[in-house]
Protein backbone atom coordinates (compact mmCIF):
# COMPACT_ATOMS: atom_id res chain seq x y z
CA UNK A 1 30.86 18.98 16.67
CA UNK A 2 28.34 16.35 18.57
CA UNK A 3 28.92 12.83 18.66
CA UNK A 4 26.60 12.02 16.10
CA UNK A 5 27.73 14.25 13.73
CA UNK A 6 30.77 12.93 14.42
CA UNK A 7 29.90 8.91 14.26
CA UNK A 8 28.15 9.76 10.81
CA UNK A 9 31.12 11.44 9.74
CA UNK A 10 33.43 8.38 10.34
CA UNK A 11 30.87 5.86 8.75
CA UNK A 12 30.17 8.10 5.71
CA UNK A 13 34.13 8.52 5.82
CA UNK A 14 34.34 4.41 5.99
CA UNK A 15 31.73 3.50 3.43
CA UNK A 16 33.46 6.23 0.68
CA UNK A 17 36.40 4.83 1.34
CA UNK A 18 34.96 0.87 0.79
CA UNK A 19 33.75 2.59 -2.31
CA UNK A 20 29.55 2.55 -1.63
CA UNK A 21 27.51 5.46 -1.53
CA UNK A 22 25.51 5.79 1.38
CA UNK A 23 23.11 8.35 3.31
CA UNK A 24 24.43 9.89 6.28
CA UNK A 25 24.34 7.36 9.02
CA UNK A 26 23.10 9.74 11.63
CA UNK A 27 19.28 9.84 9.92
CA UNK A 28 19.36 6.47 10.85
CA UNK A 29 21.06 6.50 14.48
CA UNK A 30 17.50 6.71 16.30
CA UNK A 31 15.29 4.17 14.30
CA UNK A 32 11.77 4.25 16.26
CA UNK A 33 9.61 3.30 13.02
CA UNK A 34 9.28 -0.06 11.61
CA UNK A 35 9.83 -0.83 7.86
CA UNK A 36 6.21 0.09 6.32
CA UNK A 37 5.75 3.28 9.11
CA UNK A 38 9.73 4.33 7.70
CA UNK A 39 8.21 4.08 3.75
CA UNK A 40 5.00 5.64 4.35
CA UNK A 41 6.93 8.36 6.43
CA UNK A 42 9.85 9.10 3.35
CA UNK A 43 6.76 10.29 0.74
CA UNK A 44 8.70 8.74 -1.84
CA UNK A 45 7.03 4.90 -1.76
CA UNK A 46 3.63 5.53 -2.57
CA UNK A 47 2.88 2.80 -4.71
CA UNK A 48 5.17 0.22 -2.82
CA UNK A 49 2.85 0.73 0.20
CA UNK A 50 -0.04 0.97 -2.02
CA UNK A 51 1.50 -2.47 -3.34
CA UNK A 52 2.05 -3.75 0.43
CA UNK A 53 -1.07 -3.03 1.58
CA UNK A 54 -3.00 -5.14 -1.55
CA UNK A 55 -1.07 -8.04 -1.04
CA UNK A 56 -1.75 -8.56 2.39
CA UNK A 57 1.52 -8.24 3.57
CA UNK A 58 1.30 -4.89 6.12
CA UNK A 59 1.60 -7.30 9.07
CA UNK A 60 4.12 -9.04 7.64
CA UNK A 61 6.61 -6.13 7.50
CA UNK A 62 5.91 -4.45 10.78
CA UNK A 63 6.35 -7.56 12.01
CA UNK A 64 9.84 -8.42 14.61
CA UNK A 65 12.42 -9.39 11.19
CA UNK A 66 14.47 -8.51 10.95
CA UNK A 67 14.21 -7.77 7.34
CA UNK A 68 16.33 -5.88 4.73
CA UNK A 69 14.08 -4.26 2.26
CA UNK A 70 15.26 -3.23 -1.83
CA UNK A 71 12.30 -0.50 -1.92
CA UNK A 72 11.67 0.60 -5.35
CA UNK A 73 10.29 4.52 -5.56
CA UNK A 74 7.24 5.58 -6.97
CA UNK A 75 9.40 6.50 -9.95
CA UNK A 76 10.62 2.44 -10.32
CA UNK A 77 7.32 1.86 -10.46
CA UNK A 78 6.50 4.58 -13.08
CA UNK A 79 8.75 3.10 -15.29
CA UNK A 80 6.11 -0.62 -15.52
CA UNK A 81 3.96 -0.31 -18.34
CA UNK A 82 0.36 1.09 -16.39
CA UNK A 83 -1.74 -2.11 -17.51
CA UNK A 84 1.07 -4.25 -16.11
CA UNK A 85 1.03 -2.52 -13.00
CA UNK A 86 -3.26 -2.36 -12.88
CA UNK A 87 -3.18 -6.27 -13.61
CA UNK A 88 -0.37 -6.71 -10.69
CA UNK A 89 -2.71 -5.21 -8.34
CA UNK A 90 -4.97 -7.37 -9.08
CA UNK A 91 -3.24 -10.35 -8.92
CA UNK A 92 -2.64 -11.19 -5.30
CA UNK A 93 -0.19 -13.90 -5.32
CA UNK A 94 1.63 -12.53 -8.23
CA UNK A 95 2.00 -8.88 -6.35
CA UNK A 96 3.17 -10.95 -3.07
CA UNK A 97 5.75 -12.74 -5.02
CA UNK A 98 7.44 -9.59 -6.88
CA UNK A 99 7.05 -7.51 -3.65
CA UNK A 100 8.53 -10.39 -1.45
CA UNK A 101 11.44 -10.94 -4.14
CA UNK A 102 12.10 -7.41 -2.43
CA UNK A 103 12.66 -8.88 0.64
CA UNK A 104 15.71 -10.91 2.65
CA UNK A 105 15.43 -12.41 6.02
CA UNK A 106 17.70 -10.71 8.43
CA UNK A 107 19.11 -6.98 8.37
CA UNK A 108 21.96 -6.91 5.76
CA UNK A 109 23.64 -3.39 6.10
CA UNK A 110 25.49 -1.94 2.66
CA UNK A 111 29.12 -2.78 4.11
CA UNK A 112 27.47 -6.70 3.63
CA UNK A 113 25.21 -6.45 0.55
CA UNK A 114 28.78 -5.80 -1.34
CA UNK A 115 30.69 -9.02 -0.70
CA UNK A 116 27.90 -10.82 -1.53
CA UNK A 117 27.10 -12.01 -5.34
CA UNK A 118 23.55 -12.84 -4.24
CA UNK A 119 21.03 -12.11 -2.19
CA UNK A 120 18.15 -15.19 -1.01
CA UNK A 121 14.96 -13.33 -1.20
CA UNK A 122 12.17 -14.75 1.16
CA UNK A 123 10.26 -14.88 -2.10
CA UNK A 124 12.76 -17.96 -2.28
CA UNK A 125 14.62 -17.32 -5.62
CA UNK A 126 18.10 -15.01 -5.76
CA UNK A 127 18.54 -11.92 -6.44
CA UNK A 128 22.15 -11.11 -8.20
CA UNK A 129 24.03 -8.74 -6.38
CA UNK A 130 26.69 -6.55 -8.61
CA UNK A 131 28.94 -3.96 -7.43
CA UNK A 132 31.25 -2.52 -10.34
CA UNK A 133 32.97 1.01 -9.92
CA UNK A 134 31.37 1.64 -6.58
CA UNK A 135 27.74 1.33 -7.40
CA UNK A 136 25.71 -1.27 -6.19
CA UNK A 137 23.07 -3.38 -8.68
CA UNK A 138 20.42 -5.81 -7.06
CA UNK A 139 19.37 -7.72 -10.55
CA UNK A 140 18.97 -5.34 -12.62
CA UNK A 141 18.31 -1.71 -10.11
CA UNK A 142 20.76 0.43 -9.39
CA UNK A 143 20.77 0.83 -5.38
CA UNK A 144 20.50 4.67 -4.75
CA UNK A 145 20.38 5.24 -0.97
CA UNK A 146 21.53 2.69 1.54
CA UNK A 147 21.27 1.63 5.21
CA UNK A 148 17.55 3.27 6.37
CA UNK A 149 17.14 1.80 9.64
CA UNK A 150 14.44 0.43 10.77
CA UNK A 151 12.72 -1.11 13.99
CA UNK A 152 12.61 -4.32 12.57
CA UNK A 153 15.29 -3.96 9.65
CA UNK A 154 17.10 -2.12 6.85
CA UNK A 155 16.02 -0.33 3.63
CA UNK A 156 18.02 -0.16 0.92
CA UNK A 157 16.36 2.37 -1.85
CA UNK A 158 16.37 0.96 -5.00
CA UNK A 159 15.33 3.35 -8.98
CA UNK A 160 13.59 -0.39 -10.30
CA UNK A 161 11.39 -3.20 -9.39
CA UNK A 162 12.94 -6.41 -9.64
CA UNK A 163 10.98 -9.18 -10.90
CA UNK A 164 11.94 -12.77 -9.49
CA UNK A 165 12.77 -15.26 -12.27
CA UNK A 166 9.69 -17.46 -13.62
């Protein structure tokens, strides 16, 4: 067995044993793509990047961070009614603030998010942070893959988009 099978081994062993799911570390070992590169690269974000690119805020997240990222997948998004979703898009400021309510300044790795009871989003409200029977909630999402590394950060995969608090 090679070393990285056997360093993902002992975190997958570590974070089943603090009770959080997680992907195997070793995808994550070798990072060499930055946060919107990693999303367009996993074919599963779509309309995030989509999202990312209409808001202006590209530069933003393949800029230094480092940044932890609740990505919602194409199928979170599915689930918003489609003319709430068209309008979104259209609305600038109001797509920046939901897809920057996704967002938290610094790289905050699963083994963190979970003694936490909130998460300060750069959007500037917080985003409650539940963990009950070994499953981590950010609001009201159900966090379904954990600790994609990044260049610049962490993404956390997430089955809902969160919507920050009027």
């Amino acid at each position: 067995m090679n070393l990285k099978a056997k360093i993902s081994g002992l975190f997958l062993a570590l974070a089943v044993f603090a009770g959080v799911a997680v992907m195997p570390v070793a995808a994550n070992v070798n990072a060499d793509k930055d946060i919107v590169d990693t999303a367009v690269g996993a074919g599963s974000f779509n309309t995030l990047v989509t999202a990312v690119k209409e808001a202006g805020l590209v530069e933003t997240l393949k800029g230094n961070g480092p940044f932890t990222v609740f990505a919602p997948t194409d199928e979170a998004f599915a689930k918003i009614p489609k003319a709430t979703l068209e309008d979104l898009l259209k609305d600038k400021e109001a797509l920046k603030k939901v897809l920057l309510y996704h967002v938290v300044a610094g790289k905050v790795m699963a083994a963190d998010v979970v003694k936490i009871k909130a998460a300060k989003t750069v959007q500037g409200s917080s985003a409650k942070v539940t963990v009950k029977d070994g499953k981590v909630m950010i609001d009201n999402a159900n966090v379904i893959k954990t600790d994609i590394g990044c260049t610049n950060g962490v993404i956390h995969v997430i089955d809902t988009v969160i919507m920050p608090k009027k």
